[in-house]
Protein backbone atom coordinates (compact mmCIF):
# COMPACT_ATOMS: atom_id res chain seq x y z
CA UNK A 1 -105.36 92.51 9.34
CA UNK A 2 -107.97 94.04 11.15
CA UNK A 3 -110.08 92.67 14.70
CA UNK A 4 -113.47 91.99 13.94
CA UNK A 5 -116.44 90.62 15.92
CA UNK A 6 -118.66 87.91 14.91
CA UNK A 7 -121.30 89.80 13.21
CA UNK A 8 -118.46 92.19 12.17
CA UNK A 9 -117.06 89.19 9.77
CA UNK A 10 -120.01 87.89 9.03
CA UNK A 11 -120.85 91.10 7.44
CA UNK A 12 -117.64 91.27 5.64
CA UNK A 13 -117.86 87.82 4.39
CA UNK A 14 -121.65 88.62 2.78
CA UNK A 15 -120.60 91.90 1.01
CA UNK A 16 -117.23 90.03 -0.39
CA UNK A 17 -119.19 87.14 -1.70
CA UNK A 18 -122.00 89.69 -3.15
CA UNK A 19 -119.37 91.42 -4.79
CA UNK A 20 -117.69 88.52 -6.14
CA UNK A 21 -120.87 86.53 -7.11
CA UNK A 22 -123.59 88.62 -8.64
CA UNK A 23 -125.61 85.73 -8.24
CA UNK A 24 -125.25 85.91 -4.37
CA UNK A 25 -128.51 87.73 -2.19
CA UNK A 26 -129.82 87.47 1.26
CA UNK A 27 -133.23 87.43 2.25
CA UNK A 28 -135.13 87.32 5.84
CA UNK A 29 -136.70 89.56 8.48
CA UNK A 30 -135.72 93.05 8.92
CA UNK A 31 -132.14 92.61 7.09
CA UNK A 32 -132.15 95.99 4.97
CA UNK A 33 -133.65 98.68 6.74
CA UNK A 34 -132.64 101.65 6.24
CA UNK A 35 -131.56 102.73 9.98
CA UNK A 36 -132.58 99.87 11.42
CA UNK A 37 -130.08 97.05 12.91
CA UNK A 38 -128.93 94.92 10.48
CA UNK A 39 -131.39 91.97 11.08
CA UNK A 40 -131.79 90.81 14.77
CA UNK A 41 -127.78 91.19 15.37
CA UNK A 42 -126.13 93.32 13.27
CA UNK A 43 -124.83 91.01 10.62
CA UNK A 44 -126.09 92.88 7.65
CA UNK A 45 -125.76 96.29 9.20
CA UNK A 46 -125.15 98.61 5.96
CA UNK A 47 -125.65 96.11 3.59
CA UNK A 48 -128.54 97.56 1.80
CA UNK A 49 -126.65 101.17 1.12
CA UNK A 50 -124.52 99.14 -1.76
CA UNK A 51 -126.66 95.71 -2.50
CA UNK A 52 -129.95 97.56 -2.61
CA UNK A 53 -131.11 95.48 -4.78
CA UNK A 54 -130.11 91.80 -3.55
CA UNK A 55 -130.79 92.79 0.30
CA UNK A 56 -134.97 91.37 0.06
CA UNK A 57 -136.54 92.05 3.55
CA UNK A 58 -139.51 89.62 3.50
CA UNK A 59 -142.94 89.04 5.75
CA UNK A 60 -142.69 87.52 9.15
CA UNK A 61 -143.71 84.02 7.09
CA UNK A 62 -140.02 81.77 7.16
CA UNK A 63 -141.82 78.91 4.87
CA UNK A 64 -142.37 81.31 2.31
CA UNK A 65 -139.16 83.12 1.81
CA UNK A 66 -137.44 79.67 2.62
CA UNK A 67 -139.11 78.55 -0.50
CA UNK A 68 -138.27 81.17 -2.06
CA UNK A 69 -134.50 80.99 -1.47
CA UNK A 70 -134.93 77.35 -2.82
CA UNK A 71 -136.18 78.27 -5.88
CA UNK A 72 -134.09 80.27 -6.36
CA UNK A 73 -130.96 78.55 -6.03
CA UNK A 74 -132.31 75.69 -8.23
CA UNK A 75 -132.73 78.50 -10.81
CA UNK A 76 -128.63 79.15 -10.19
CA UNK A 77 -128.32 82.19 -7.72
CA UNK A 78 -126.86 81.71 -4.33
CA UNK A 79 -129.16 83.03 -1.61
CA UNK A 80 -128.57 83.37 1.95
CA UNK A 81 -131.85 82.94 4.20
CA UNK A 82 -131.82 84.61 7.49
CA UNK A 83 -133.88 83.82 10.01
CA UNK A 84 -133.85 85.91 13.16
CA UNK A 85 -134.39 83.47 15.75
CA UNK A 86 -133.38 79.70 15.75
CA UNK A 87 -136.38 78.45 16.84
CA UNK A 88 -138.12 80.15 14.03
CA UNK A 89 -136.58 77.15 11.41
CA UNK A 90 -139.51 75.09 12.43
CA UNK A 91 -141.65 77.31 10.71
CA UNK A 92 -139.85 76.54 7.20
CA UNK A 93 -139.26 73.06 8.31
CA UNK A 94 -141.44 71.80 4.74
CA UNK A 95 -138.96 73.85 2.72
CA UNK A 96 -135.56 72.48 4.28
CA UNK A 97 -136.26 69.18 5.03
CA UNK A 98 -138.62 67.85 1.95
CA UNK A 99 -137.01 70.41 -0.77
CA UNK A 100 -134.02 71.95 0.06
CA UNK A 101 -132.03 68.83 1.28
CA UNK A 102 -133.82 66.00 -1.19
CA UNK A 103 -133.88 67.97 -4.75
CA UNK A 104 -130.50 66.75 -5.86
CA UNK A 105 -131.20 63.05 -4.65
CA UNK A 106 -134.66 63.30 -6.32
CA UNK A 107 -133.45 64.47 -9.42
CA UNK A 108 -130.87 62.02 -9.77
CA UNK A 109 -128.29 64.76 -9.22
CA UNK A 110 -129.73 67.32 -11.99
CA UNK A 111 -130.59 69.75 -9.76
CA UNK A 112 -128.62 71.52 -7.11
CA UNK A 113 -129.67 73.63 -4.86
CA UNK A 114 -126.72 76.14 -3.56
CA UNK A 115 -128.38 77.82 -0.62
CA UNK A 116 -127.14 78.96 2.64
CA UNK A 117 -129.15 79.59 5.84
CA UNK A 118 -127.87 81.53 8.94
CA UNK A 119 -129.96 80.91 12.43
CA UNK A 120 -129.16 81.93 15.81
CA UNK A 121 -129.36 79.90 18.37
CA UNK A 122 -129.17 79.72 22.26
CA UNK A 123 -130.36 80.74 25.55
CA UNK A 124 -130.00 84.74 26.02
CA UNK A 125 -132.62 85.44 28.73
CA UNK A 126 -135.79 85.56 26.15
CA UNK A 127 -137.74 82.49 26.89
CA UNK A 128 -138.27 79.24 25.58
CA UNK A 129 -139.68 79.97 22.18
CA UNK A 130 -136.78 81.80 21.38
CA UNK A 131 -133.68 80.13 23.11
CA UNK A 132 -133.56 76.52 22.11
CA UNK A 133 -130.14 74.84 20.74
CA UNK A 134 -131.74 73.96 17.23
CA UNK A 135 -128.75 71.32 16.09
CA UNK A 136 -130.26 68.14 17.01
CA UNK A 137 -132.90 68.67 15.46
CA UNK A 138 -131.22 68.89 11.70
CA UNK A 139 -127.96 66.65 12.00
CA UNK A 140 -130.40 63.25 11.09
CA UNK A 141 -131.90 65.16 7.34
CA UNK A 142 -129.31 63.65 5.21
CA UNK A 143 -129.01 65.95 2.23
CA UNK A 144 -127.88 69.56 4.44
CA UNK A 145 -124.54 70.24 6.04
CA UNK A 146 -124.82 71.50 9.39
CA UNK A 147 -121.98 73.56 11.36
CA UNK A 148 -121.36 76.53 13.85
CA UNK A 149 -119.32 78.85 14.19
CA UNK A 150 -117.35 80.10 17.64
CA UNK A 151 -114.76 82.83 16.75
CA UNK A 152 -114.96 85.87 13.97
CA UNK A 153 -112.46 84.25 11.74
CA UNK A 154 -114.26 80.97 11.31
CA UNK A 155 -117.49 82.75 10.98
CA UNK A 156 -116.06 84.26 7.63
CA UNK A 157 -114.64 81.25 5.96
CA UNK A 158 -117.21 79.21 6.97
CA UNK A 159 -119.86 81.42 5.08
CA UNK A 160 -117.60 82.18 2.04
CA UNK A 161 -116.89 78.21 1.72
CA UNK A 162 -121.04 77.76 2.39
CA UNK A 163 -121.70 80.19 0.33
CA UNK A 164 -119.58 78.62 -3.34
CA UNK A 165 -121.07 75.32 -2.55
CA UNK A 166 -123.69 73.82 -4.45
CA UNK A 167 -125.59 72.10 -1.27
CA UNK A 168 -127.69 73.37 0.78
CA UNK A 169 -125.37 74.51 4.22
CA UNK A 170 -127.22 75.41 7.44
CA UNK A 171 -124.99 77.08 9.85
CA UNK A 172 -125.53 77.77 13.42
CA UNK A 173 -124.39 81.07 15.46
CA UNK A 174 -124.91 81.73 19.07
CA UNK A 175 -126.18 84.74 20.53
CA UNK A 176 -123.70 85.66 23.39
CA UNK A 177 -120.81 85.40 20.49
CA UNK A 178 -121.94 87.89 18.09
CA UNK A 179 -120.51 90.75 19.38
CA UNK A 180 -123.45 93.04 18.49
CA UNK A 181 -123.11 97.07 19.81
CA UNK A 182 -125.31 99.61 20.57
CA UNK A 183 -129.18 98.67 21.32
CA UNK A 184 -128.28 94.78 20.16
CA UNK A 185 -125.86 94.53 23.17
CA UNK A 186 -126.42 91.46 24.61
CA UNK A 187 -125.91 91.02 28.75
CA UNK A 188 -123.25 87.97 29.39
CA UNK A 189 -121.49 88.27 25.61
CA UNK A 190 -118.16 86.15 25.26
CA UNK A 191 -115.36 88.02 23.25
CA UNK A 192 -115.33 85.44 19.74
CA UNK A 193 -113.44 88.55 18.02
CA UNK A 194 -110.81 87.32 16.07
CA UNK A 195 -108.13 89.00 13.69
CA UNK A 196 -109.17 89.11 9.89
CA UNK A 197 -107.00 89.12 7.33
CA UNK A 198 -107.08 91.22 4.48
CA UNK A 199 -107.02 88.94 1.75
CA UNK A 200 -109.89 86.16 0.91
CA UNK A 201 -109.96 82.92 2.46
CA UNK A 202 -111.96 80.39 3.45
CA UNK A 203 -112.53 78.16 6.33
CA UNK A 204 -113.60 74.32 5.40
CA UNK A 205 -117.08 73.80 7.43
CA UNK A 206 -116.94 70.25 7.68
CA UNK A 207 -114.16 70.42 9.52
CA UNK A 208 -113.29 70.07 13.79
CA UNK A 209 -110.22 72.21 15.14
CA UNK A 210 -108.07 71.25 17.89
CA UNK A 211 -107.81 74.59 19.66
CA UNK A 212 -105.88 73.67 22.56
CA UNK A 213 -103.25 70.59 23.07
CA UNK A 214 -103.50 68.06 25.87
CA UNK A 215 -102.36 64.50 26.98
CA UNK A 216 -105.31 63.37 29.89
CA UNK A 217 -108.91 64.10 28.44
CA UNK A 218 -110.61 65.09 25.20
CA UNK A 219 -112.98 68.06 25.71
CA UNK A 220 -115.71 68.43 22.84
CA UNK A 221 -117.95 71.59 22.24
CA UNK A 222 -119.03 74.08 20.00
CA UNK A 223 -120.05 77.41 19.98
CA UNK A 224 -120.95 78.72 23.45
CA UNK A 225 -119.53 75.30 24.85
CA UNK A 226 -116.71 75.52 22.94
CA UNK A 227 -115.90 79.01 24.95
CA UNK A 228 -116.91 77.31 28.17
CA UNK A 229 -114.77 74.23 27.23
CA UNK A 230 -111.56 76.27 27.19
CA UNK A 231 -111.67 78.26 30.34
CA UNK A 232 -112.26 74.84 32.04
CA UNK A 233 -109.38 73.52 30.73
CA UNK A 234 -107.26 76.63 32.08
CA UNK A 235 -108.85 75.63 35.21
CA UNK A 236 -108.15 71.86 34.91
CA UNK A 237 -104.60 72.69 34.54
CA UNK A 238 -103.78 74.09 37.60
CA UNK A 239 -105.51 71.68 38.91
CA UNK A 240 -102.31 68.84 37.04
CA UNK A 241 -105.63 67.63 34.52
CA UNK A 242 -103.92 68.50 30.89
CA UNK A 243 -107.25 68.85 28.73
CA UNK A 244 -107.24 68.78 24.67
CA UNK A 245 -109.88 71.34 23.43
CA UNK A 246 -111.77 70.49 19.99
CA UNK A 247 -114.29 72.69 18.27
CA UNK A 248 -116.29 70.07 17.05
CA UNK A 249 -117.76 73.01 14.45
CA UNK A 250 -119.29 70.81 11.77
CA UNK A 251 -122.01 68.45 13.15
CA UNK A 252 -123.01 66.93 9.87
CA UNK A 253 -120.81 65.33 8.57
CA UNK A 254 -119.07 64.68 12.37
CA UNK A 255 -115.07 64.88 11.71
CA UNK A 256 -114.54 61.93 13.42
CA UNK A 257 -110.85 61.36 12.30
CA UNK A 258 -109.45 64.71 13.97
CA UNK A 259 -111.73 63.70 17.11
CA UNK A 260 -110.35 60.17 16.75
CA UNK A 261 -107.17 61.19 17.14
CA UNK A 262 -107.47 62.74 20.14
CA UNK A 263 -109.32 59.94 21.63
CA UNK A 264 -106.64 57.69 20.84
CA UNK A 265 -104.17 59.56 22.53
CA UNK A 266 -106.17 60.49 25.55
CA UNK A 267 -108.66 57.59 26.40
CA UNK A 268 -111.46 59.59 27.79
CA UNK A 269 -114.03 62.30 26.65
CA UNK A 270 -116.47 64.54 27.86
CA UNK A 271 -118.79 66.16 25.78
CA UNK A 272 -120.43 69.59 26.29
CA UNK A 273 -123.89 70.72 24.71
CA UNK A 274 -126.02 73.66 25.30
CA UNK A 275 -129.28 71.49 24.64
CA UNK A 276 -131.67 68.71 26.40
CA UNK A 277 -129.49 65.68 26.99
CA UNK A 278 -131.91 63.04 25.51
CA UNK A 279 -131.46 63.26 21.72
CA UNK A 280 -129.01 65.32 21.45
CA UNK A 281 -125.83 66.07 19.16
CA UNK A 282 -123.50 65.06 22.24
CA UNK A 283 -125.62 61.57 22.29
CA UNK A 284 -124.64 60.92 18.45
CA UNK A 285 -121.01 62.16 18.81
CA UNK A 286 -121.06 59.44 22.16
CA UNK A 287 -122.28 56.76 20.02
CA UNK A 288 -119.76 57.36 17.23
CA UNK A 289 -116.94 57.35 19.14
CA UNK A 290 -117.65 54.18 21.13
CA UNK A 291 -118.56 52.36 17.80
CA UNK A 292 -114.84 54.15 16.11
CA UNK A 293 -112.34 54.24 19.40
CA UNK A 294 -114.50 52.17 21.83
CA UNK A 295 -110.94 50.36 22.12
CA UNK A 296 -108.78 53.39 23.34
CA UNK A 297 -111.24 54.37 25.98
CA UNK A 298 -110.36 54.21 29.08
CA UNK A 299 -113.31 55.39 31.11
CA UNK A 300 -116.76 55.69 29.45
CA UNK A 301 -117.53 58.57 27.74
CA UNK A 302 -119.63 61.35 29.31
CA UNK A 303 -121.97 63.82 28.57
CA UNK A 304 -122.24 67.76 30.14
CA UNK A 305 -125.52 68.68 28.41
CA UNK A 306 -128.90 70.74 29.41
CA UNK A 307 -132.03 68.94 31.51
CA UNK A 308 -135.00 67.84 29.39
CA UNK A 309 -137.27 70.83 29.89
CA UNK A 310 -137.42 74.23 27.82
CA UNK A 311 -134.99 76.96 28.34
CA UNK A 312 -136.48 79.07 31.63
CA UNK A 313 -137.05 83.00 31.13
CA UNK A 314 -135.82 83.60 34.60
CA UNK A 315 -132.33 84.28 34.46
CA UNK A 316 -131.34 82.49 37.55
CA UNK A 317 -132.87 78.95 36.21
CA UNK A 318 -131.60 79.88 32.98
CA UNK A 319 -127.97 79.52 34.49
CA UNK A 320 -129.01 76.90 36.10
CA UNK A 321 -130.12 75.37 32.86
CA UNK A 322 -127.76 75.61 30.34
CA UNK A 323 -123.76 73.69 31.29
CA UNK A 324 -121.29 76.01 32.81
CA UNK A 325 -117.39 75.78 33.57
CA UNK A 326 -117.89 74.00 36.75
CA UNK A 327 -119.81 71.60 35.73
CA UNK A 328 -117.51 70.56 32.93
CA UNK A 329 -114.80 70.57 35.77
CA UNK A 330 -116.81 68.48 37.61
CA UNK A 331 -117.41 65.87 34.97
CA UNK A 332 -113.78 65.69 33.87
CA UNK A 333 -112.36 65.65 37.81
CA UNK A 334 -114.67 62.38 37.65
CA UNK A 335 -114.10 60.61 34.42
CA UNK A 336 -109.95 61.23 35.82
CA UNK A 337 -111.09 58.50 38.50
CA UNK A 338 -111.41 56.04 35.90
């Protein structure tokens, strides 16, 4: 057993499965420089010193090596596509969303296409073109899983159990969870470290996680939110408001029957999401519960999400921006009226 940050595991988790798949390679932006940082954060620090050869740093052009990682993995290899920014996933948008996610429907099942692709995501004080909260715009492509990752030890299993399927698996990190050192320090960073065991495992990614018990109100987030989500349920509980806590983690497919339960038992939800409000992931997940548990609610479900303009450079309107503790205080004090 051994603490780890989020890159820390993530790392782990990529030189395991390289060592236990020969058929397993990552590809993207600055991943395998000698001396250099291990792609934008750290995750594949080192990496190249044993898998020179299946570490492929490519051109700053994400439709081409996104194409290539889907070619690949319909000739039977296992890549893992990184891109170094979110935001930069509409750039291989042709790749995911016509090839990537349709192959095996278009060839009647024939061919698979076993691909993984990591993306980081979320507002870290670098302006609009590289903050945005890139979910929403993925969970409608039927075809790709989509799910995050808030803690270290999740962020292994999930990429081991991405990386042996044989669909294509898109999975989110945020920024301020990574853990990154040295000049990839990032200012307001949440602790995700988690203890790793030794021995393999995996983590199902289309899976939610009750992380913290509670009888009043059903608190949903991920990632950042997720973080947020629990220290305003600490709060909420001195305050005689017993909040359950749910990771949502896997946005496509939704778990709805772990989230169902908890709306049966509570009767009212609030919903936390780092992006725009209109459109978003916390819009679908509203919509799916009414439709599933509309009976058990007791007050109508709300949403804690960001306004609909682009993440601000400014720091200070960047906090305003994107949903904090008190706001998800705020919303749950009010839904308690009802």
């Amino acid at each position: 057993m051994k603490r780890l940050s989020i890159a820390e595991s993530i790392r782990q988790a990529i030189a395991e499965e390289m060592e236990r798949d020969e058929t397993v390679f990552c590809l993207g932006e600055d991943i395998a420089i000698p001396g250099g940082w291990g792609g934008a954060f750290t995750a594949t620090l080192g990496l190249e010193e044993k898998f020179s050869d299946r570490m492929l740093n490519t051109p700053i052009a994400e439709l081409g090596f996104f194409g290539a990682a889907v070619g690949a993995a319909m000739m039977g290899m296992r890549p893992i596509a990184d891109v170094q920014y979110g935001d930069f996933l509409f750039l291989a948008m042709d790749q995911i969303v016509n090839n990537a996610a349709k192959m095996r429907y278009m060839s009647g099942g024939t061919i698979r296409v076993p691909m993984v692709m990591r993306a980081p995501i979320g507002a870290t004080g670098r302006g609009s073109q590289h903050a945005q909260s890139m979910e929403r715009y993925f969970i409608g492509v039927p075809g790709i899983y989509v799910t995050t990752v808030s803690n270290a030890y999740d962020a292994k299993g999930v990429l081991k159990s991405a990386v042996r399927d044989d669909n294509p698996v898109l999975i989110f990190e945020h920024k301020l969870l990574y853990g990154s050192k040295g000049a990839r320090a990032e200012s307001g960073t949440i602790d995700a470290s988690s203890d790793i065991p030794d021995e393999d495992y995996l983590v199902p990614f289309n899976q939610a996680d009750v992380r913290r018990q509670g009888e009043h109100v059903t608190l949903l987030g991920w990632l950042l939110m997720h973080h947020f989500c629990m220290a305003a349920a600490d709060s909420l509980g001195d305050q005689g408001i017993d909040a359950e806590v749910i990771d949502v983690r896997s946005l496509a497919p939704i778990d709805y029957e772990t989230i169902g339960r908890s709306v049966q038992k509570t009767g009212r939800v609030v919903i936390v999401e780092e992006g725009p409000r209109t459109g978003g992931v916390s819009a679908e997940l509203a919509a799916g519960i009414m439709e599933r548990f509309g009976d058990s609610l007791m007050a109508p479900v709300m949403r804690v999400a960001s306004p609909d303009v682009p993440p601000p450079f400014a720091p200070d309107l960047e906090n305003l921006y994107r949903p904090d503790t008190a706001r998800i205080i705020a919303a749950t004090r009010h839904i308690m009226r009802n």
